[in-house]
Each structure stands twice: as C-alpha cells, then as structure tokens.
Protein backbone atom coordinates (compact mmCIF):
# COMPACT_ATOMS: atom_id res chain seq x y z
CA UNK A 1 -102.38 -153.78 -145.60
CA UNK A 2 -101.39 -153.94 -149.08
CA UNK A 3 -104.73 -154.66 -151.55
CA UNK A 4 -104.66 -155.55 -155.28
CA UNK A 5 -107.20 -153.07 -156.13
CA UNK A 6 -105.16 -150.26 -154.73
CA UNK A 7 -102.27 -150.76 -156.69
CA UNK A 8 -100.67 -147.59 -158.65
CA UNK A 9 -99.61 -147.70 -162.01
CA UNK A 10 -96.21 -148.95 -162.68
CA UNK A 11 -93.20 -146.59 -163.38
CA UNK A 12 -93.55 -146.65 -167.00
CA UNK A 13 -90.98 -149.39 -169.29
CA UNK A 14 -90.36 -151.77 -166.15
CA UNK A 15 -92.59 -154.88 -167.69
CA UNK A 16 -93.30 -158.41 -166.52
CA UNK A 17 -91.36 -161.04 -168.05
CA UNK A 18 -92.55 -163.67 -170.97
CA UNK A 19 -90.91 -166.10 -172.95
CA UNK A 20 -87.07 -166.59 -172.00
CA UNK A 21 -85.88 -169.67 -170.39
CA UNK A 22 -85.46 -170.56 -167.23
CA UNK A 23 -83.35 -168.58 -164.54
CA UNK A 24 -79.97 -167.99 -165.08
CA UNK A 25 -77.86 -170.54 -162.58
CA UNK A 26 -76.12 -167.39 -160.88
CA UNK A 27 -79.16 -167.24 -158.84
CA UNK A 28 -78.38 -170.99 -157.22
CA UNK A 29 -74.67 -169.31 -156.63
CA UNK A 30 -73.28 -171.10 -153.64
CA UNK A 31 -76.61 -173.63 -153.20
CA UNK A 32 -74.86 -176.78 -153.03
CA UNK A 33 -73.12 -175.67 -150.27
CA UNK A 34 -75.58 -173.75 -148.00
CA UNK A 35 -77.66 -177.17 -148.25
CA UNK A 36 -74.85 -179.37 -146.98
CA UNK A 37 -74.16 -176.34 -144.38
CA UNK A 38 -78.21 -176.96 -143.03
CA UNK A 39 -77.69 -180.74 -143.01
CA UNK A 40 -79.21 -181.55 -146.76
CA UNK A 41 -78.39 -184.35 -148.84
CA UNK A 42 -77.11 -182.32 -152.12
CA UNK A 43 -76.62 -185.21 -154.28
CA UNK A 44 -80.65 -186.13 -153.60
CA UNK A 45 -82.70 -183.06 -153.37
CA UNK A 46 -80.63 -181.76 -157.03
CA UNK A 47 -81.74 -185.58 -158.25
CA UNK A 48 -85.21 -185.08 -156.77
CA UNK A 49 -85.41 -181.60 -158.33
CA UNK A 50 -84.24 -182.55 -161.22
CA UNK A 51 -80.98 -180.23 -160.92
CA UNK A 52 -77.80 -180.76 -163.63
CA UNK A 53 -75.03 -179.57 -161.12
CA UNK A 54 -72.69 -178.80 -163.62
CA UNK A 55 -75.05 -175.90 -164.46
CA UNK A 56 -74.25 -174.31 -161.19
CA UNK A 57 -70.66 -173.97 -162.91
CA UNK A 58 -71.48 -171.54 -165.39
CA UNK A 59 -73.44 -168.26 -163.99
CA UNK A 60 -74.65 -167.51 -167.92
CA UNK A 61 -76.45 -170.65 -168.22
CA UNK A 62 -79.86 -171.74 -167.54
CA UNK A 63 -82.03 -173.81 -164.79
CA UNK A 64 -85.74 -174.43 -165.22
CA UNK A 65 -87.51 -172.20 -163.40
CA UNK A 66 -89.53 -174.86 -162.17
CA UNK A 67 -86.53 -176.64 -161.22
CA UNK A 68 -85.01 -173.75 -159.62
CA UNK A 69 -88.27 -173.37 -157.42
CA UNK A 70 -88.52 -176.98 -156.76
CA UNK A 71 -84.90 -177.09 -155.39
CA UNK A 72 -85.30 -174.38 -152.80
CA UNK A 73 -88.65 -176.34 -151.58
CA UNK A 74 -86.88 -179.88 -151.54
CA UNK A 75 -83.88 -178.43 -149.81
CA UNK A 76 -86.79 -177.00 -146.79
CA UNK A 77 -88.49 -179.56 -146.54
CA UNK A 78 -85.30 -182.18 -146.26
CA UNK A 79 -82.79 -179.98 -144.18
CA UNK A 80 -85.81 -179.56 -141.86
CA UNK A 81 -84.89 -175.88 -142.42
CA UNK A 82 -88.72 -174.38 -142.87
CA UNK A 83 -86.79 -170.65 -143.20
CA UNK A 84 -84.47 -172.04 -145.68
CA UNK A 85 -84.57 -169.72 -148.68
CA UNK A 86 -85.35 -166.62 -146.08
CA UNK A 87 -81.81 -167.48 -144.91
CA UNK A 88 -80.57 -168.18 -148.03
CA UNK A 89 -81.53 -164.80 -149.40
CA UNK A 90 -79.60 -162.80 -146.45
CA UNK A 91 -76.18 -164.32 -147.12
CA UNK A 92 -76.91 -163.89 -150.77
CA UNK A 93 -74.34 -160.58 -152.00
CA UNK A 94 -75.51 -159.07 -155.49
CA UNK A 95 -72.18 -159.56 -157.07
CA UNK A 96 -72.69 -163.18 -156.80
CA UNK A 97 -76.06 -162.49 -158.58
CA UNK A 98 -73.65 -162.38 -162.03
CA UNK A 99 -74.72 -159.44 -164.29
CA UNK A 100 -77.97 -158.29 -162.93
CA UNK A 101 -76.13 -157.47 -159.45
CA UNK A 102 -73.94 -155.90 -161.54
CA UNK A 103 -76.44 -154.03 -163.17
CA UNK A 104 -77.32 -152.76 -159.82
CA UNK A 105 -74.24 -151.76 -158.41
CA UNK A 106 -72.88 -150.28 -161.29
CA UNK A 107 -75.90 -147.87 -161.97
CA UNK A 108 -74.99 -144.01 -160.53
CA UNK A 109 -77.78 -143.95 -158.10
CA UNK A 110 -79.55 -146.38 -155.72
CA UNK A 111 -83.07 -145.51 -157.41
CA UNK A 112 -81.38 -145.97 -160.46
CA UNK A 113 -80.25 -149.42 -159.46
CA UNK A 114 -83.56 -150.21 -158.64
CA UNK A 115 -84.73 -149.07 -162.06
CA UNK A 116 -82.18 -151.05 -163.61
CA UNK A 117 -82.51 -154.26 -161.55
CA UNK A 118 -86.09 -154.41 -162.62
CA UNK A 119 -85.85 -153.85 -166.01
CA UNK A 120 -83.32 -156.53 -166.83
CA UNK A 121 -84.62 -159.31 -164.53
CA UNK A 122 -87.14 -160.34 -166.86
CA UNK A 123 -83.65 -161.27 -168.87
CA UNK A 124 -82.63 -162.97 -166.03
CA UNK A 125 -85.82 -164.99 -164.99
CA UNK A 126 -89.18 -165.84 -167.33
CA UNK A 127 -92.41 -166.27 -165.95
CA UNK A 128 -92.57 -163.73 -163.49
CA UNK A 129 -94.01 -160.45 -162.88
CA UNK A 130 -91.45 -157.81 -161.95
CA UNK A 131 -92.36 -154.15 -161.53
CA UNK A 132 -91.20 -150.78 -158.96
CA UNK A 133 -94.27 -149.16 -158.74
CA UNK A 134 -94.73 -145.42 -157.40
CA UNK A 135 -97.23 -145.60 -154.40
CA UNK A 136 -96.52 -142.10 -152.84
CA UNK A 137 -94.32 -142.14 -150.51
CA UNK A 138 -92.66 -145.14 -151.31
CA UNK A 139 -92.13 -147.48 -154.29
CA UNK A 140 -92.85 -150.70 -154.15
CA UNK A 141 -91.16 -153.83 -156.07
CA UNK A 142 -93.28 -156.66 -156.63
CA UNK A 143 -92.42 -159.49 -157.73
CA UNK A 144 -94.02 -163.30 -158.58
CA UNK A 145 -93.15 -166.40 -160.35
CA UNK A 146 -96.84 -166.52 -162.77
CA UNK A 147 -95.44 -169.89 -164.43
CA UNK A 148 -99.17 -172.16 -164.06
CA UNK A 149 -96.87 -175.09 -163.44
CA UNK A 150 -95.10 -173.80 -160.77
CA UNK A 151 -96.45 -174.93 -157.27
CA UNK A 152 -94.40 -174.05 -154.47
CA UNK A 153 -92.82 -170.43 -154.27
CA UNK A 154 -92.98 -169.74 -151.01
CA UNK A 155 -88.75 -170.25 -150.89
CA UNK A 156 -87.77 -168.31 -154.14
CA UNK A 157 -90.05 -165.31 -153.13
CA UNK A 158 -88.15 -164.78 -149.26
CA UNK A 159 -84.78 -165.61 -151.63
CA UNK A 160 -85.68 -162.93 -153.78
CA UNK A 161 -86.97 -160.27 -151.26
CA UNK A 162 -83.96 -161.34 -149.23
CA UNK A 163 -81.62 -160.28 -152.57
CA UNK A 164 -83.33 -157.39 -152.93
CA UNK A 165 -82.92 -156.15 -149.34
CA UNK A 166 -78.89 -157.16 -149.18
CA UNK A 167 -79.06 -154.56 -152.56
CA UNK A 168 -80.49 -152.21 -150.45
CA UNK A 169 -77.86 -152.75 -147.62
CA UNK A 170 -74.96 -152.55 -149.86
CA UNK A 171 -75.52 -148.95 -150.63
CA UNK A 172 -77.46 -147.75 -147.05
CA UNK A 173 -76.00 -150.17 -144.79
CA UNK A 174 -76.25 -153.16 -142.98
CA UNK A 175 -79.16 -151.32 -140.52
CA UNK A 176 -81.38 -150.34 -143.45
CA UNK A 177 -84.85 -151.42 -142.98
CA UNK A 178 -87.74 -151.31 -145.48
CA UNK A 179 -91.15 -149.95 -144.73
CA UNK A 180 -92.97 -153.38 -145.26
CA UNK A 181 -92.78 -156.40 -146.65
CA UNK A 182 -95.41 -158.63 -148.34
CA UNK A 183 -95.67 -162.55 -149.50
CA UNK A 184 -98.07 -164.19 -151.18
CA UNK A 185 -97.73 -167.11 -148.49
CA UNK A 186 -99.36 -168.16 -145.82
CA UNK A 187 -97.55 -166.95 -142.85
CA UNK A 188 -95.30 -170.01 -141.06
CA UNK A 189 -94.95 -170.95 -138.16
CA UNK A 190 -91.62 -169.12 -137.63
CA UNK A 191 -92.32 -166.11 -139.22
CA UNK A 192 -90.81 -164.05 -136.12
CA UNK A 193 -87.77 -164.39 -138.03
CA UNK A 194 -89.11 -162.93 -141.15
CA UNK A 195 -89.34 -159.89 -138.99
CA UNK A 196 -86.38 -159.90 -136.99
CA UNK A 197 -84.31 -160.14 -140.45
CA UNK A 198 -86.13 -157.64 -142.67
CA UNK A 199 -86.65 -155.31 -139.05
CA UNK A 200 -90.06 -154.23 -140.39
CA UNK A 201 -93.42 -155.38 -140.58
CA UNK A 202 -94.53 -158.46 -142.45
CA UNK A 203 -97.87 -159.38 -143.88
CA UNK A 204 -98.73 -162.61 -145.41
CA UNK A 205 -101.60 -164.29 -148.00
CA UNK A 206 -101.05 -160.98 -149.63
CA UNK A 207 -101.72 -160.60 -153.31
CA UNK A 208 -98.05 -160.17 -154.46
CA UNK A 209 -94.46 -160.84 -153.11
CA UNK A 210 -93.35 -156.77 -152.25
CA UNK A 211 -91.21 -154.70 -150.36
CA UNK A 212 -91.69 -150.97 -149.74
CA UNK A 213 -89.32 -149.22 -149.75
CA UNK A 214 -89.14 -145.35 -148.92
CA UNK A 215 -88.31 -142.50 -151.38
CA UNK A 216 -86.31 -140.34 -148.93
CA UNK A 217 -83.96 -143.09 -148.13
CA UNK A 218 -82.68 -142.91 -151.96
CA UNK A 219 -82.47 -138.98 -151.92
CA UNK A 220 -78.45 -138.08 -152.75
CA UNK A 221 -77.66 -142.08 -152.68
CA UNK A 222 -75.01 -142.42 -155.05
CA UNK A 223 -73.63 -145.97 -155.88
CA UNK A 224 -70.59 -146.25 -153.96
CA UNK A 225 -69.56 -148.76 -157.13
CA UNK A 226 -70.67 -146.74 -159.77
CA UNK A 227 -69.26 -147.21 -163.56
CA UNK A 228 -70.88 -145.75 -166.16
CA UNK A 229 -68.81 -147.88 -168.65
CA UNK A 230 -68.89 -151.45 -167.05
CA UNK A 231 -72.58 -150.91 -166.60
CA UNK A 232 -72.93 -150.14 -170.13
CA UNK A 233 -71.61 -153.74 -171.12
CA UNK A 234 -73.35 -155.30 -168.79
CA UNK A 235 -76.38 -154.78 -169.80
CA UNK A 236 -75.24 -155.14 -173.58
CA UNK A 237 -74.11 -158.59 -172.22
CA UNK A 238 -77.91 -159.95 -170.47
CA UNK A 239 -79.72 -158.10 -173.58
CA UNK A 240 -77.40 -160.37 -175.73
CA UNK A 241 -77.57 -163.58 -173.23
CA UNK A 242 -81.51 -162.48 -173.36
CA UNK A 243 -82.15 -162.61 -177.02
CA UNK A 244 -80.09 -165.81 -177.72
CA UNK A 245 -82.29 -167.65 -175.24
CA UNK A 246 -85.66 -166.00 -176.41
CA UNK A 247 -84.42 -167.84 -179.65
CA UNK A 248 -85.01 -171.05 -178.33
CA UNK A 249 -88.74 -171.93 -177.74
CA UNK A 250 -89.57 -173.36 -174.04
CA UNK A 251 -91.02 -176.36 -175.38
CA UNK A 252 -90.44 -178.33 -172.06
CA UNK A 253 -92.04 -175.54 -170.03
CA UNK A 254 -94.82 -175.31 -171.77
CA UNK A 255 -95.56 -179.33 -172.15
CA UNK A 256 -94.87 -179.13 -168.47
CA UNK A 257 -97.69 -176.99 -168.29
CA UNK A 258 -100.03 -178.70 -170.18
CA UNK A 259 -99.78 -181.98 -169.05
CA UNK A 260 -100.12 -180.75 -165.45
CA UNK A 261 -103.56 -179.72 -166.49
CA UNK A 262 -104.59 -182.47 -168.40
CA UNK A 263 -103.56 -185.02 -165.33
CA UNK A 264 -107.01 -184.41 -163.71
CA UNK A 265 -108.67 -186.51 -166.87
CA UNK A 266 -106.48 -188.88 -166.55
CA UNK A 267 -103.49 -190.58 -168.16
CA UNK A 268 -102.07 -187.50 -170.75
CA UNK A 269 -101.15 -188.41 -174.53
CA UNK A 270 -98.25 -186.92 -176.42
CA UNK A 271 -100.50 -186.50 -179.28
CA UNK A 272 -102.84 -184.08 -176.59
CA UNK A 273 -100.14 -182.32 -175.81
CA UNK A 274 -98.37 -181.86 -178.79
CA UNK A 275 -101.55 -180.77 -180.71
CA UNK A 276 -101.75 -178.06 -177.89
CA UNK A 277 -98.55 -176.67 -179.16
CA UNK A 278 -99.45 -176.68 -182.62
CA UNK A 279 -96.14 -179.28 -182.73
CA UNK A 280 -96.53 -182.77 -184.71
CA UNK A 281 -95.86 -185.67 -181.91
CA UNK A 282 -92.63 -186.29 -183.64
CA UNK A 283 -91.71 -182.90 -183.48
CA UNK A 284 -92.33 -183.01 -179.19
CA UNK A 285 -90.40 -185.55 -179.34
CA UNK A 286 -87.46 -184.26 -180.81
CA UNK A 287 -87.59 -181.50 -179.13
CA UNK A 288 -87.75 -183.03 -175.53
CA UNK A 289 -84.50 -185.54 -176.93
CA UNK A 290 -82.83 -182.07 -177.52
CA UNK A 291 -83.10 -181.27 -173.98
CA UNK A 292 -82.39 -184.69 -172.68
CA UNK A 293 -85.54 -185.58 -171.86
CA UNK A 294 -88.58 -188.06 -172.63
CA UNK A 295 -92.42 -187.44 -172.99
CA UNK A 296 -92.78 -190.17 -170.64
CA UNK A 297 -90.24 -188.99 -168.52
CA UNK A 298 -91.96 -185.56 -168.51
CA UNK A 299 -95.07 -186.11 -167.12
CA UNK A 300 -93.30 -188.71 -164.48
CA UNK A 301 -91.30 -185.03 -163.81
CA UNK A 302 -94.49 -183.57 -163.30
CA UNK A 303 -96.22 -186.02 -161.26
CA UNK A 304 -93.32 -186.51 -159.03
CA UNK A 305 -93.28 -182.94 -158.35
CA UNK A 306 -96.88 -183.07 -157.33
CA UNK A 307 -97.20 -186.23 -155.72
CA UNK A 308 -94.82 -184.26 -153.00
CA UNK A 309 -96.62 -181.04 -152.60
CA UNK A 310 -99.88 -182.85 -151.89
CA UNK A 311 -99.09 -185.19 -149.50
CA UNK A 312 -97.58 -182.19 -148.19
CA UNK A 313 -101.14 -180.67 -147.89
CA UNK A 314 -102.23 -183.77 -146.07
CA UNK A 315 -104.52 -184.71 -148.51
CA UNK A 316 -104.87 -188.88 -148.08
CA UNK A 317 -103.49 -190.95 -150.68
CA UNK A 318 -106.62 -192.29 -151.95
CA UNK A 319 -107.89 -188.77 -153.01
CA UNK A 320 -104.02 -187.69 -154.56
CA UNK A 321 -103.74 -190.46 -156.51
CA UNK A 322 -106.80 -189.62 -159.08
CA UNK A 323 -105.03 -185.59 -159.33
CA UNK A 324 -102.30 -187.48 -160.36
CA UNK A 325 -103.75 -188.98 -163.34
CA UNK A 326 -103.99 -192.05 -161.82
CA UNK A 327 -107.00 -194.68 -162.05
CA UNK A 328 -105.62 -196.71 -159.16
CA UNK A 329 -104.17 -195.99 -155.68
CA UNK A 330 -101.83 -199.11 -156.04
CA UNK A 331 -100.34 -197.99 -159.74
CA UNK A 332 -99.28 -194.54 -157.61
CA UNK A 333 -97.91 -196.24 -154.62
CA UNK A 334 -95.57 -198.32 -157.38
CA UNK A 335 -94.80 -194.95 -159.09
CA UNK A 336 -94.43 -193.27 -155.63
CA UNK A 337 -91.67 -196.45 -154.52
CA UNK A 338 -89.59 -196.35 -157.70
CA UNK A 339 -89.41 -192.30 -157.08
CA UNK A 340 -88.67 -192.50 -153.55
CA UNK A 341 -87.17 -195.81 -152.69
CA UNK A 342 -90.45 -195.50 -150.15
CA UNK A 343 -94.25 -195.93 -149.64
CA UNK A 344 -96.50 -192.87 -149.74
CA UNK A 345 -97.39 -193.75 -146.26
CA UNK A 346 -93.64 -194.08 -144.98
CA UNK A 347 -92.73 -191.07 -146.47
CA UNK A 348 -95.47 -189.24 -144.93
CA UNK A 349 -94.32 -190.89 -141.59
CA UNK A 350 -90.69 -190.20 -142.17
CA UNK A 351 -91.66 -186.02 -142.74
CA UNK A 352 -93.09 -185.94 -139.61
C-alpha cells in the first residue's frame, strides 16, 4: 500500500501547479462525441456543466477546471456510464493532448518524456499537484486536482492516469503494464475493470491519484518520435500560452471558492466576497461581466453544482438545503425546479 508519510522526495524542478487558468480544452478533445457514443445528452450535461462548446474548437484555449471536472461527472452520472472517464482516458492518444503530448513524444527518451510531461502540465492545468517522484525501484507520478471548490474528481483522475498509461503504451507497447496504480476514490462498484485495463493492481481511498511505474522498463527507451527541434518550440509555445494566462487573475475561481465556503452561514454577499479578494464590489463585478458571468449567477453556479453531488450522497433534502445556503427547504426545491426542469425528489427517483 502506498502511505503519505512514506513518500520520497520529488525529483528536483517538477513542482505543483498555482495560479494559471483553467485546463486547456485539448484535454476535452473528442468529448462531445464519446458522450453521444455512451448514450449522453451533449447539449445538457455541457449546459449543466456549464461548458461553452465552441471552446472545444480551439485546443489553446481554456475550460474551468471546475467545469472541466464537473463535465466528466455529469456525463457518468447521465450516460449511466459509472467507468466513464476510465474509458475515456484509454481511447485518449497524447497527440490529441495538443502540446503537452507533444512535449512527450517529442522528448529523446521515455524518462525524459516523463520529465517533460510533468514539468509543463502545471502550464496545462492549475490547481493541481503534479510530481514523478523517485521511490527506488520505481517512480511514481502523482497527480491531484487541490482546487477547494472542486468536488467530484473521481472521473478526471482515471482520465488522467488513463493518458498517462496510453503515453506509456505509445513508446513500450500496447501490453505495457504499470506496477500499481492508486486513486484517491473510493473504490466502485466496477472496479474489476480498473484492473483489467491498467493489468495491474489497484488500490483505492489512497492519499494521491499515482501510478508506478518501473525504472528498468525506461532503460535504452528512446522516443520512437523524437525531435529535438519541434520539442524545442513546443515548449517555447505552452511557456508562452502559460505566461499570457498567468496574466489574467482567476477572479471567478477564486469567488467560486469563497462563496462555496461562506454558503454554510447562509445567503453570501458580493461585498463578503469581494472584500475577501481585496477587490471593491464594483470591481467583482466587472470582472465577472468580463467573463460573461453574474455574482448572482455565480453562486447559483455553485449551488447547482452542489445541490447534485449531495443528493448524490443521499443526504435528505431537508438537511442539503441549509449547506446550500438556504433558510428554507421550499426556496431550494424552487431553485432545484428552475435548474432541473424537476423536483429534488423526482430527480432523486429518476437517478435510480
């Protein structure tokens, strides 16, 4: 078993990721379609998830990450596909991960590659703790989303092991198996599969999202793609795409953040929130319009969002409804309706 307190120091320069925006849409490459393909509704789980889909056009732009984590979950939970983004992840190539598959595949060695891939993903993706550490006889990649805001993962981390093991295959083949794999998750009910596709052991309600993978399987691996030059401009290309998004404060991230907090006292104030960000309320304001969005509309985002993962947990609507920020079960059943087109109660019905 894999324990926090055992964990080696990282291979020095490979750092977690902090203050960029969002995840770069190449990671949704092909989404749309793989949900119609499992029976989803596109048009509604992108509405529900608050997904623009004319970012999945353009690989260099960006998705919230909460978005982005949100979508994976609502397209589980409404294609009735409980492996979705563990099947997701195995059809996903690294070329259509934009430039940090290129990144990989371009590098002159496959522990290179890995060195690479995990030093530019915090370009590609904020929030999240990336890191190849050196644990003997194998390294291990870990990887979480650490956004507060962000509930349910349990998707984007068997997408993201999933990418990292078809990176793997590309250079060893499609037989290569890893030593172990870890999630953070509690293990579900079909996690035979989780085993069958990785071919190696899986542990769950671990403390990070990892693979192992073993040092002797990289000895002499040379990138059967490598190019010295294209790699060279590809990462000149995410450092660039990096520091014009760092330039942009995540003002909607962070308000996202806070007002999911401040929902257990209640109803929470722009002028709260924008005092938390050392912002005037005018200035919140402004800078929600200039991403299309409301304060209001916010925190209805943000209650939406959790109004799903709890009923989810079966907790009864009488005891969600006050985590929600609201003083009465009846004003969230009207909230719940004009979201869903549906009771609480129906839609819990209608899940089952």
């Amino acid at each position: 078993m894999f324990h926090a307190t055992r964990f080696a120091s990282p291979v020095p320069d490979l750092l977690s990721a902090s203050g960029n925006l969002g995840v770069l849409s190449a990671a949704a490459s092909g989404l749309d379609g793989f949900i119609s393909r499992h029976g989803g509704d596109v048009d509604r789980i992108f509405g529900v998830s608050g997904i623009d889909p004319e970012l999945m056009r353009h690989p260099t732009l960006s998705l919230g990450l909460g978005s982005y984590c949100r979508v994976l979950e609502e397209a589980a939970a409404q294609s009735g596909c409980d492996n979705f983004g563990l099947y997701y992840g195995q059809q996903f190539r690294p070329q259509a991960l934009g430039l940090l598959g290129y990144i990989g595949l371009c590098s002159a060695t496959l522990e290179e590659a890995l060195r690479n891939f995990a030093g530019a993903f915090p370009l590609h993706q904020h929030d999240t703790l990336i890191r190849l550490v050196d644990a003997g006889e194998c390294y291990r990649f870990d990887y979480r989303v650490e956004h507060a805001a962000i509930i349910g993962k349990r998707q984007d981390a068997e997408l993201t092991m999933g990418m990292l093991l078809n990176l793997m295959r590309h250079q060893l083949g499609p037989h290569w198996a890893p030593r172990a794999v870890y999630f953070e998750h509690a293990r579900p009910d079909a996690w035979q599969e989780h085993q069958r596709l990785f071919d190696a052991p899986v542990q769950f309600n671990q403390p990070c999202n990892a693979m192992l993978i073993p040092k002797r399987d990289l000895v002499g691996q040379v990138m059967t793609d490598a190019d010295p030059m294209l790699l060279m401009v590809m990462q000149d290309a995410i450092r660039r795409l990096g520091a014009q998004r760092l330039q942009i404060r995540d003002v909607v991230e962070q308000a996202r953040g806070l007002v999911h907090a401040a929902l257990l006292e209640g109803e929470p104030s722009l002028e709260a929130i924008a005092v938390a960000l050392d912002l005037s309320g005018a200035t919140l304001q402004r800078r929600l319009r200039e991403q299309g969005l409301s304060f209001s509309g916010l925190v209805d985002d943000v209650r939406r969002e959790l109004a799903l993962h709890y009923l989810r947990q079966k907790l009864s609507i009488t005891e969600l409804a006050p985590l929600l920020g609201y003083s009465e079960t009846s004003a969230f059943s009207r909230a719940f309706r004009r979201w869903f087109g549906v009771s609480p109660r129906q839609w819990r019905r209608d899940e089952v």
